[in-house]
Protein backbone atom coordinates (compact mmCIF):
# COMPACT_ATOMS: atom_id res chain seq x y z
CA UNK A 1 4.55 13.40 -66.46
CA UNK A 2 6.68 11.94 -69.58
CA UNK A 3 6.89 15.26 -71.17
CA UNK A 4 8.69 16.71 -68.07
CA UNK A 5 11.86 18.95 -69.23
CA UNK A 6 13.29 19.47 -65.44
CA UNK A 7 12.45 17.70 -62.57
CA UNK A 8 12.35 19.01 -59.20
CA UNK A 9 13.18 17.30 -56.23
CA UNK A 10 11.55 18.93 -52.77
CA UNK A 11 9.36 21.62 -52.59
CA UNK A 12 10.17 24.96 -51.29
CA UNK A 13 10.48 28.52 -52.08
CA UNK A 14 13.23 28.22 -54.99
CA UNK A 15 10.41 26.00 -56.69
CA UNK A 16 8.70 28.87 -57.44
CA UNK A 17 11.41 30.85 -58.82
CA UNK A 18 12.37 27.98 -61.12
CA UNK A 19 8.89 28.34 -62.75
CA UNK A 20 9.56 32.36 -63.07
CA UNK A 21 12.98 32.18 -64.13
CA UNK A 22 12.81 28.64 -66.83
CA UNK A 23 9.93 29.79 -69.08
CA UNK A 24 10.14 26.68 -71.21
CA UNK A 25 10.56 24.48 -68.90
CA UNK A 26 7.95 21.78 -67.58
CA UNK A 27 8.84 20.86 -64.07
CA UNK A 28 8.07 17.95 -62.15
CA UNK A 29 8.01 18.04 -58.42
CA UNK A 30 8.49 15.25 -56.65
CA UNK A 31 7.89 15.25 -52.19
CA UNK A 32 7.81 13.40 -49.56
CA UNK A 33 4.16 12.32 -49.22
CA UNK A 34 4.15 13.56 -45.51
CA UNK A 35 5.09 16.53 -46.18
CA UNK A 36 3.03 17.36 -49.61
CA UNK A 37 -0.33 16.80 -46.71
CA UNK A 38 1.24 19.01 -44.30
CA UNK A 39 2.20 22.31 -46.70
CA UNK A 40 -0.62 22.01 -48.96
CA UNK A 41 2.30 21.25 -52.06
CA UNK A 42 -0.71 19.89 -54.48
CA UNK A 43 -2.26 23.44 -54.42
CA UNK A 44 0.79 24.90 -54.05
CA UNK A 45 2.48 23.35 -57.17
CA UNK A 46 -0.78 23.84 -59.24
CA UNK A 47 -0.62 27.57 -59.55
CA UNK A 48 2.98 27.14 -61.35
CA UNK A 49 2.10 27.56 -64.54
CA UNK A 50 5.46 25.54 -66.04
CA UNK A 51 4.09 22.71 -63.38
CA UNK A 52 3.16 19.45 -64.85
CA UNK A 53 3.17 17.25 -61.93
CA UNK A 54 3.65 16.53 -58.22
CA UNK A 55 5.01 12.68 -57.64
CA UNK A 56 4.81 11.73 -53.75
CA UNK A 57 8.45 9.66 -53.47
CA UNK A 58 10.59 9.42 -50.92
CA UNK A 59 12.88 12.39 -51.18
CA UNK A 60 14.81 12.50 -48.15
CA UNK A 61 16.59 9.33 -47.99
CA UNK A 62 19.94 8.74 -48.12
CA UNK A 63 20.69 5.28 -47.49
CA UNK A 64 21.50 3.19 -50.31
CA UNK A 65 18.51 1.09 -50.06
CA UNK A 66 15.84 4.00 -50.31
CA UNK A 67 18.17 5.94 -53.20
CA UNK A 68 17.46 2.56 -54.80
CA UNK A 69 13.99 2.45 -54.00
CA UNK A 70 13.47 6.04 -55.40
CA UNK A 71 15.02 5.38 -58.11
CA UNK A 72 13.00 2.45 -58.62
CA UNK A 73 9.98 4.39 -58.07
CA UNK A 74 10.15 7.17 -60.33
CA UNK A 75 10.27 6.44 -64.07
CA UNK A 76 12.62 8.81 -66.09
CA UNK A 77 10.86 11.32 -67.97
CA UNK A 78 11.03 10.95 -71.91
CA UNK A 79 12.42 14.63 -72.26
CA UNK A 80 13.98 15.32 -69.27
CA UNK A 81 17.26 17.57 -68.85
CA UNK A 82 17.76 18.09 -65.48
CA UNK A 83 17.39 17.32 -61.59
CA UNK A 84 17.51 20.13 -59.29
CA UNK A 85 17.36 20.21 -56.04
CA UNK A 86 15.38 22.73 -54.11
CA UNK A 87 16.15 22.08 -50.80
CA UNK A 88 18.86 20.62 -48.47
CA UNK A 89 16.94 17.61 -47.56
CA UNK A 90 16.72 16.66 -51.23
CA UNK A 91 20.36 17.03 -51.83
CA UNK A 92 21.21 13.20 -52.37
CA UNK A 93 18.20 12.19 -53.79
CA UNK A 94 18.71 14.63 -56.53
CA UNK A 95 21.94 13.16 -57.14
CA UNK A 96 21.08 9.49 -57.23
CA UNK A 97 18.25 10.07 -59.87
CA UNK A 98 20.60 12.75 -62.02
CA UNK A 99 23.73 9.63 -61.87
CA UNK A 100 20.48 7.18 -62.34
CA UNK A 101 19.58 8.57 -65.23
CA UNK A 102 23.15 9.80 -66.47
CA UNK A 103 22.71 13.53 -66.39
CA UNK A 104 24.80 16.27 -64.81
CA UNK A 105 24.95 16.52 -61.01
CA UNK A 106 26.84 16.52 -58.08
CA UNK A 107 27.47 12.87 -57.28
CA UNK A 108 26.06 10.67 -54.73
CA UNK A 109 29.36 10.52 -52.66
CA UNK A 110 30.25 14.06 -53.05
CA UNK A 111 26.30 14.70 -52.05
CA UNK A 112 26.30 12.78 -48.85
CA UNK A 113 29.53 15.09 -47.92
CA UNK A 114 27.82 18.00 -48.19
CA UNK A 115 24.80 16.99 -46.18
CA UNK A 116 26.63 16.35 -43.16
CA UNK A 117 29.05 18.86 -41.68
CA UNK A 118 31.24 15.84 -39.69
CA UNK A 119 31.33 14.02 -43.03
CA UNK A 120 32.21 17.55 -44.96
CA UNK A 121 35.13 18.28 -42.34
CA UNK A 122 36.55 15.07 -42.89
CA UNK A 123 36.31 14.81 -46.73
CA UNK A 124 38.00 18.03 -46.87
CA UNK A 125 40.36 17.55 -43.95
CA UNK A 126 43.83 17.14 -46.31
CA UNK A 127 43.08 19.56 -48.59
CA UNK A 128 44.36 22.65 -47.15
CA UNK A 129 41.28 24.04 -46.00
CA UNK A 130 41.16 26.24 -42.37
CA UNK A 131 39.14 24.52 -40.38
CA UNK A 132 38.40 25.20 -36.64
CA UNK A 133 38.67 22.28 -34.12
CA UNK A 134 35.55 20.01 -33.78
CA UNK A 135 34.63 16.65 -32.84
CA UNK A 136 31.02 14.66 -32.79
CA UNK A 137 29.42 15.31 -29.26
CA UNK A 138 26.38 13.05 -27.27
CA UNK A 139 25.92 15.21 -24.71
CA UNK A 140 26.69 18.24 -22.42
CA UNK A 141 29.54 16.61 -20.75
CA UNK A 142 31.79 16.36 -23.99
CA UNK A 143 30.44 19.65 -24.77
CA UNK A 144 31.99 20.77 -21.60
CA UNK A 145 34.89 18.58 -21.89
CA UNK A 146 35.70 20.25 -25.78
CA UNK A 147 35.30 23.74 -24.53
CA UNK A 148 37.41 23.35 -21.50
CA UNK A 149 40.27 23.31 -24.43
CA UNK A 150 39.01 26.39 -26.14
CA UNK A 151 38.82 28.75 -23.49
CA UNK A 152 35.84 27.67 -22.33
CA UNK A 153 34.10 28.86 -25.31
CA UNK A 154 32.55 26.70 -28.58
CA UNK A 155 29.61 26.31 -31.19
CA UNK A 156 27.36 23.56 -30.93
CA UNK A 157 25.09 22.61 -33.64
CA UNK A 158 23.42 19.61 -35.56
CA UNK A 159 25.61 17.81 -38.36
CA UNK A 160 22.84 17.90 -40.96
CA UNK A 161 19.82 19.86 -40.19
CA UNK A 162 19.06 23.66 -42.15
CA UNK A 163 18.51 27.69 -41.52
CA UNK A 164 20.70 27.80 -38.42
CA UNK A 165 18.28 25.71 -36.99
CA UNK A 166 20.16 24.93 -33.21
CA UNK A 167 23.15 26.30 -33.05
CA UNK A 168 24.20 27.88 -30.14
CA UNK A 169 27.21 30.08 -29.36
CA UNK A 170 28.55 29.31 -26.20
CA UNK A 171 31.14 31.59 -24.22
CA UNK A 172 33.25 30.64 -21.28
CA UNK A 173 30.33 30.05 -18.42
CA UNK A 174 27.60 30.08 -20.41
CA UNK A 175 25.17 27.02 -19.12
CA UNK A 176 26.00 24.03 -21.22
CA UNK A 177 22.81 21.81 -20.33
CA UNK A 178 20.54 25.12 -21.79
CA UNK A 179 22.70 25.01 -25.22
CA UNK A 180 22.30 20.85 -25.77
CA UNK A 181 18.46 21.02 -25.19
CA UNK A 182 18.36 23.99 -27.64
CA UNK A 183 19.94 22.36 -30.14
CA UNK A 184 18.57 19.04 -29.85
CA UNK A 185 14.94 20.07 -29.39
CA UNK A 186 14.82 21.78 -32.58
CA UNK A 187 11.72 21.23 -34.87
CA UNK A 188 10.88 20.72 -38.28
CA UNK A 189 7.65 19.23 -38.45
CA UNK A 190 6.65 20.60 -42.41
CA UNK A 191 9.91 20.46 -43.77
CA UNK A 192 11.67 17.49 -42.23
CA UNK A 193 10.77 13.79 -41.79
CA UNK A 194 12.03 10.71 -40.71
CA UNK A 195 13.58 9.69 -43.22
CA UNK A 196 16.72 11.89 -42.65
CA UNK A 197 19.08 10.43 -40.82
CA UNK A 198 18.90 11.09 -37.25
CA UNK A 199 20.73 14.17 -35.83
CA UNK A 200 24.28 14.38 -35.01
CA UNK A 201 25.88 17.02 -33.24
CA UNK A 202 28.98 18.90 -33.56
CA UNK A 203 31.18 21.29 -30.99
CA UNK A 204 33.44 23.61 -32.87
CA UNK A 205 35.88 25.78 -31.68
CA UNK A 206 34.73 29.36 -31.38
CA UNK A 207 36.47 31.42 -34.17
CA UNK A 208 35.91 35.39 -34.69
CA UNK A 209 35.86 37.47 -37.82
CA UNK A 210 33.49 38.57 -40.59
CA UNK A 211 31.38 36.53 -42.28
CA UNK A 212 31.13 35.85 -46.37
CA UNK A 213 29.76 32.80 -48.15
CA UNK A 214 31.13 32.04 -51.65
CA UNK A 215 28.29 31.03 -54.48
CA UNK A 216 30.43 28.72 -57.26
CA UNK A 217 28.49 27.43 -60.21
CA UNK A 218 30.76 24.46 -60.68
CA UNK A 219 30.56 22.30 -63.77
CA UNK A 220 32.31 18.76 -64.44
CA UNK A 221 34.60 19.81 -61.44
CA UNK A 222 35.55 23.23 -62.89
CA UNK A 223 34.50 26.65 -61.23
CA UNK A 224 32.59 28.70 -63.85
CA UNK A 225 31.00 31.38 -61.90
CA UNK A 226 31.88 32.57 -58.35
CA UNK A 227 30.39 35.60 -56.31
CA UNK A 228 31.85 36.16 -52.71
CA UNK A 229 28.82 37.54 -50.56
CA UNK A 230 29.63 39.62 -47.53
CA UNK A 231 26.66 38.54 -44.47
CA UNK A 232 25.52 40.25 -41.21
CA UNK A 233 25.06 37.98 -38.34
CA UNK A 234 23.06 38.13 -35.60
CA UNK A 235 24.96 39.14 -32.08
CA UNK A 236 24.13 36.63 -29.41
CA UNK A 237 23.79 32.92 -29.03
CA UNK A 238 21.74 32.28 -32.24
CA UNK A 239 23.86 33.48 -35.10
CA UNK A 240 21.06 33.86 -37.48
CA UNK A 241 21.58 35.85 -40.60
CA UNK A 242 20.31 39.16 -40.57
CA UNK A 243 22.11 40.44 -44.01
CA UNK A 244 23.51 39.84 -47.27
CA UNK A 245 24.93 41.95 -49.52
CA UNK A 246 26.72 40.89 -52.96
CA UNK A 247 29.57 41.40 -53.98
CA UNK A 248 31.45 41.42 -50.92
CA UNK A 249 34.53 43.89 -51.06
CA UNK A 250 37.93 41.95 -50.15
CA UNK A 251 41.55 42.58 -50.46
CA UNK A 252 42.85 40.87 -53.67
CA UNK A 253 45.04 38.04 -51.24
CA UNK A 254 41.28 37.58 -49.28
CA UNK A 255 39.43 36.42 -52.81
CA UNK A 256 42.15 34.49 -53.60
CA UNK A 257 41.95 32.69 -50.52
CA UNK A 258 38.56 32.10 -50.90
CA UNK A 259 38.71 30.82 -54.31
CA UNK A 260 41.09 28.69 -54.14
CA UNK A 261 39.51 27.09 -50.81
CA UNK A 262 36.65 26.40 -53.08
CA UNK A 263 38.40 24.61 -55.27
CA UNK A 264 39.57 22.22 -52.80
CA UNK A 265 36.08 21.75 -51.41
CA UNK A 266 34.96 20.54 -54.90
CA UNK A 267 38.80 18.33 -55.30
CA UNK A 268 38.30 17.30 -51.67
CA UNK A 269 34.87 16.00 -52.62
CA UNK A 270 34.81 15.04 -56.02
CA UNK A 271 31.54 17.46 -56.41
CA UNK A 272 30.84 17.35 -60.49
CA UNK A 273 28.56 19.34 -61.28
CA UNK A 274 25.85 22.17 -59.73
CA UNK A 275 26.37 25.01 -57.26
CA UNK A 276 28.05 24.95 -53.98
CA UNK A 277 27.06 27.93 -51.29
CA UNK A 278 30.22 27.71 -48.92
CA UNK A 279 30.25 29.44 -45.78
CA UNK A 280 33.57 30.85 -43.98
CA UNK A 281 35.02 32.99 -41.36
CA UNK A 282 37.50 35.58 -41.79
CA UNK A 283 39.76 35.08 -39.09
CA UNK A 284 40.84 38.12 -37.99
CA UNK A 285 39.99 39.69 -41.16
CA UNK A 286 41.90 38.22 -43.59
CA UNK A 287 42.09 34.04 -43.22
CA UNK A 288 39.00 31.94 -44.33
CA UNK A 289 37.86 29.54 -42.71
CA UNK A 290 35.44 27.39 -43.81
CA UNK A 291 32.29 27.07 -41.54
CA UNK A 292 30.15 24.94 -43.58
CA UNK A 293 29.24 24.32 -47.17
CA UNK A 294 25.76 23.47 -48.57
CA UNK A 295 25.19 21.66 -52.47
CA UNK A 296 22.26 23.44 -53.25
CA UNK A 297 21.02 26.91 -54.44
CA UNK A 298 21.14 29.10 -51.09
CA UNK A 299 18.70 30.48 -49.73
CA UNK A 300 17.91 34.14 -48.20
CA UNK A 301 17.01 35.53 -51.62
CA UNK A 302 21.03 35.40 -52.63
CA UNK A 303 20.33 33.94 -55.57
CA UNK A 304 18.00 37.03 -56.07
CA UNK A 305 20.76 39.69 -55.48
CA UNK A 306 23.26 38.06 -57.89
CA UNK A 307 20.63 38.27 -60.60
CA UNK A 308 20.20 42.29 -59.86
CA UNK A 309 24.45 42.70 -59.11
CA UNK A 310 25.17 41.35 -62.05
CA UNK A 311 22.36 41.44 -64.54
CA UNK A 312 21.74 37.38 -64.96
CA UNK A 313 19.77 34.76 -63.73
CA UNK A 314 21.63 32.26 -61.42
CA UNK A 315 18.30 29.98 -61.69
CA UNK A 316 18.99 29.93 -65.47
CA UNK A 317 22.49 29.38 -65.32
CA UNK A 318 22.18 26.40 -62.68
CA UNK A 319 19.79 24.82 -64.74
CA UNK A 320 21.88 25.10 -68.06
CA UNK A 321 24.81 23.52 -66.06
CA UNK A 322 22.65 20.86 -64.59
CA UNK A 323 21.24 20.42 -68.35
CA UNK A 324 25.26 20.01 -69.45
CA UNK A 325 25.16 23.42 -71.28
CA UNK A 326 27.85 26.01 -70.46
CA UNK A 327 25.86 28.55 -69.13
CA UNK A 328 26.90 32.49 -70.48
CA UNK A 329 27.66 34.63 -67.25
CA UNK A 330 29.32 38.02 -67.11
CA UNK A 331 32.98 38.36 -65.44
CA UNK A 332 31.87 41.10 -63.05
CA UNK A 333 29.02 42.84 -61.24
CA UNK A 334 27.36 45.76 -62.93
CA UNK A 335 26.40 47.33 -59.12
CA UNK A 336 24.97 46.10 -55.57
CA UNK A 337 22.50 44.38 -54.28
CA UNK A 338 21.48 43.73 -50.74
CA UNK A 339 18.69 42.37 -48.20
CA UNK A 340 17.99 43.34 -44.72
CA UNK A 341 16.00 41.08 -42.62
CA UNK A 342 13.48 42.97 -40.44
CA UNK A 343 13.30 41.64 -36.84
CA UNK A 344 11.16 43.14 -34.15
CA UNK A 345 10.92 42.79 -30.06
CA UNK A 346 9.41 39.64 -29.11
CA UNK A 347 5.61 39.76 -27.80
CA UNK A 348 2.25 40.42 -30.10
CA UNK A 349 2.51 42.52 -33.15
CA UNK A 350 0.62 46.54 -32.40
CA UNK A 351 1.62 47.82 -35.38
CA UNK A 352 3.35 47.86 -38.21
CA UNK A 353 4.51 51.46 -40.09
CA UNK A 354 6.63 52.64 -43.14
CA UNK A 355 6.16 49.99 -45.23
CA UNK A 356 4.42 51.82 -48.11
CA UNK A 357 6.79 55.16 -47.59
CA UNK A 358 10.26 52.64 -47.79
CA UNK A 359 8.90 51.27 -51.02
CA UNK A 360 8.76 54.42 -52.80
CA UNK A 361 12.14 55.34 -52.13
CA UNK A 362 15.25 55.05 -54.61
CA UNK A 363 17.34 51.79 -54.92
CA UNK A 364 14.62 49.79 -53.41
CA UNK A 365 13.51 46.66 -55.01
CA UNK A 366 11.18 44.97 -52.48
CA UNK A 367 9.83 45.15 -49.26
CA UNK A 368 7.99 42.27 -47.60
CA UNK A 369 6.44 41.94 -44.31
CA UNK A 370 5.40 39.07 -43.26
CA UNK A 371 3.82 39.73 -39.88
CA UNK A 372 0.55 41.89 -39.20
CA UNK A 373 -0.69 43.03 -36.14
CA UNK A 374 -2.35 40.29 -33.59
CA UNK A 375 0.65 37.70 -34.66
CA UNK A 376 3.27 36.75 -31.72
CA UNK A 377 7.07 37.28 -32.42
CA UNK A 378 9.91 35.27 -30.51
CA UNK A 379 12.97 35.37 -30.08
CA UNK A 380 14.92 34.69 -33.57
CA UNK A 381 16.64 31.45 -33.40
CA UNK A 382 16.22 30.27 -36.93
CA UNK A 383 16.20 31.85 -40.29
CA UNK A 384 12.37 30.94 -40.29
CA UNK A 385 11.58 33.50 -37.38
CA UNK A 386 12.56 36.96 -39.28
CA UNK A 387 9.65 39.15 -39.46
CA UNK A 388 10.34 40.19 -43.42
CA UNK A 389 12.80 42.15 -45.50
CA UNK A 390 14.25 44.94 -47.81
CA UNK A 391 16.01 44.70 -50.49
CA UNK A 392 18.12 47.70 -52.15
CA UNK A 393 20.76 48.02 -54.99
CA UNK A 394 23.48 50.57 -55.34
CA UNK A 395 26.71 51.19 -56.65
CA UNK A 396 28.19 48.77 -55.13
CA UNK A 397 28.08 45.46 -52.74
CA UNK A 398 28.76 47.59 -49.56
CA UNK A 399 26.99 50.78 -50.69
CA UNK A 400 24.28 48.35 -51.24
CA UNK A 401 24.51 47.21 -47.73
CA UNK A 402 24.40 50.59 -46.01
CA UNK A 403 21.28 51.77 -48.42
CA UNK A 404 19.47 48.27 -47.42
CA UNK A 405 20.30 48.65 -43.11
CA UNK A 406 18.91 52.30 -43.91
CA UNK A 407 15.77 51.75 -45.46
CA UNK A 408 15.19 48.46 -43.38
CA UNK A 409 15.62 51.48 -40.12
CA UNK A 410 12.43 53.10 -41.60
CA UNK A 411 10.01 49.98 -40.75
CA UNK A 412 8.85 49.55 -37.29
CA UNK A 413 7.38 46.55 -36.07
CA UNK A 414 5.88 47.34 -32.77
CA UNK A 415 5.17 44.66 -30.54
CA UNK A 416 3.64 44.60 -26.96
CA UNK A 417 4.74 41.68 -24.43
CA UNK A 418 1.26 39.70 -23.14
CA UNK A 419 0.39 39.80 -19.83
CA UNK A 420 1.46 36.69 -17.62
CA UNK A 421 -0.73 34.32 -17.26
């Protein structure tokens, strides 16, 4: 493990992509023992070729006695350059070993901000930044009690939990008992354990607009890339993400906004160094407002799209910055690039067509299923439940989109409801 170049904290999907994208490197994975048993993460980090070790440690704690303990627990490679995160749970782990060890990263404090939406709101709270009204919650009577000063409508969801996992959308007399059990009853049994801190919950004031997230490579508290992403939500109560597509078009006053709310998410926090994935809401089209900001690659294959928009590798470029090289970026996209998420009607999978036909077509640049008949489909609630997706380039971000919706059209995933029992 001493001749480790990078090491990686968490295991997940970006993991992989890591060992495609840093050819050189030798990565080091280190997991939550827990969790290495119950994703198979020793075979799984075996077939990366750049792999040169998996180190059970305690990834997921926060506190400043575990960060101590990890820190105590995992000698410093000989050669290493970086630590990357790979996953939101490893967020301030990753940033008490880089500051351990005196390499690039985003900070401890600035870390524990980001991991915790309360904690974000409030670190960013007298920097200029929209935000919608919110306040911490215990239970379905202050839900009720917040709402009845919205207009009887609000969002609930957990301070620091992942993929859109419980939050609810609540409009005036929607039940408010059904929307606290599903967002407290959420589970993560393979991703999540008990060392993160136990749930909090947040009720935020229902605000309406479209959707973008803003990607910011950030180095020693200066912005050196930025790509605005344009996103298509779910309608209903579970806002999942159904679509990305990069680079969002704006009006010139709309990016400006947007940049320069970034910048006071990194001065509000004192974030150094890495990649912020910022989520906001364009209130009736034109003022952001920030929904919700992660410190950490992001995740529905957007770091994929920026690669084909604008002919780079964001996984290269984050690790250069989290290496303290200046990575070399290009100042605008060369074209579009966009994902669909495939959903289907819930029940058991009958079929599944077009697949092979979609693939063939022009502008398309994958296509994954990842249901097959005889598998059950519910409702989508989290990020985790699509059934696959398409992704598509064109001229342009929302030329990308359209070609992407179209070809994702093509693929049906028939499903058949089982018979009560």
């Amino acid at each position: 493990m001493t001749e480790a170049t990078h090491v990686v904290v968490g295991f997940g999907n970006l993991a992989a992509e890591l060992d495609r994208h840093l050819t050189d490197a030798r990565l080091l994975v280190l997991e939550e023992p827990e969790i290495i048993d119950a994703r198979g993460v020793g075979a799984r980090v075996t077939a990366l070729p750049s792999a040169v070790g998996l180190l059970p440690a305690p990834t997921q704690s926060e506190d400043d006695a575990d960060l101590t303990a990890l820190i105590g627990q995992v000698p410093r490679p000989d050669g290493v350059q970086a630590v990357i995160p790979v996953n939101e749970y490893a967020v301030v782990a990753a940033a008490a070993l880089a500051e351990a060890w005196g390499l690039p990263g985003a900070g401890v404090r600035a870390a524990r901000a980001f991991r915790d939406k309360a904690r974000l709101r409030t670190a960013v709270a007298d920097t200029g930044i929209r935000q919608p009204d919110w306040r911490l919650v215990d239970g379905p009577a202050e839900v009720e009690d917040f709402r009845s000063r919205h207009g009887g409508a609000c969002v609930l969801k957990p301070a620091n939990r992942q993929a859109s996992l419980g939050v609810s959308l609540l409009d005036a007399g929607d039940p408010v008992e059904a929307a606290w059990r599903s967002t407290v009853d959420v589970d993560e049994t393979l991703t999540r354990t008990g060392r993160v801190p136990a749930a909090r919950y947040l009720a935020e004031q229902r605000l309406y607009g479209p959707e973008v997230s803003v990607e910011a490579l950030v180095q020693d508290g200066g912005i050196v890339f930025e790509n605005v992403t344009a996103k298509t939500v779910q309608a209903g109560a579970k806002p999942v993400e159904l679509g990305q597509g990069v680079p969002a078009v704006l009006p010139a006053p709309v990016t400006a906004a947007l940049a320069a709310g970034v910048r006071d998410l990194v001065r509000g926090t004192g974030f150094r160094s890495g990649v912020l994935h910022a989520e906001w809401i364009l209130v009736d089209g034109t003022d952001p407002h920030l929904v919700e900001c992660a410190a950490r690659l992001p995740g529905d294959n957007i770091p994929h799209l920026i690669g084909l928009a604008y002919d780079t590798s964001l996984f290269r470029a984050y690790a250069a910055v989290l290496e303290g090289r200046v990575p070399k970026l290009p100042d605008r996209p060369a074209r579009g690039a966009a994902i669909r998420f495939l959903t289907a009607p819930p029940g058991i999978v009958q079929a599944v067509t077009g697949r092979e036909e979609t693939a063939l077509l022009p502008g398309v640049h994958e296509v994954e299923i990842d249901v097959a008949p005889g598998d059950r489909i519910d409702p989508v609630t989290s990020s985790w439940q699509r059934s696959g997706h398409v992704t598509a380039t064109a001229e342009d971000g929302p030329a990308a989109v359209a070609r992407a919706e179209h070809l994702a059209a093509r693929i049906q995933i028939s499903t058949e409801r089982p018979p009560s029992p």
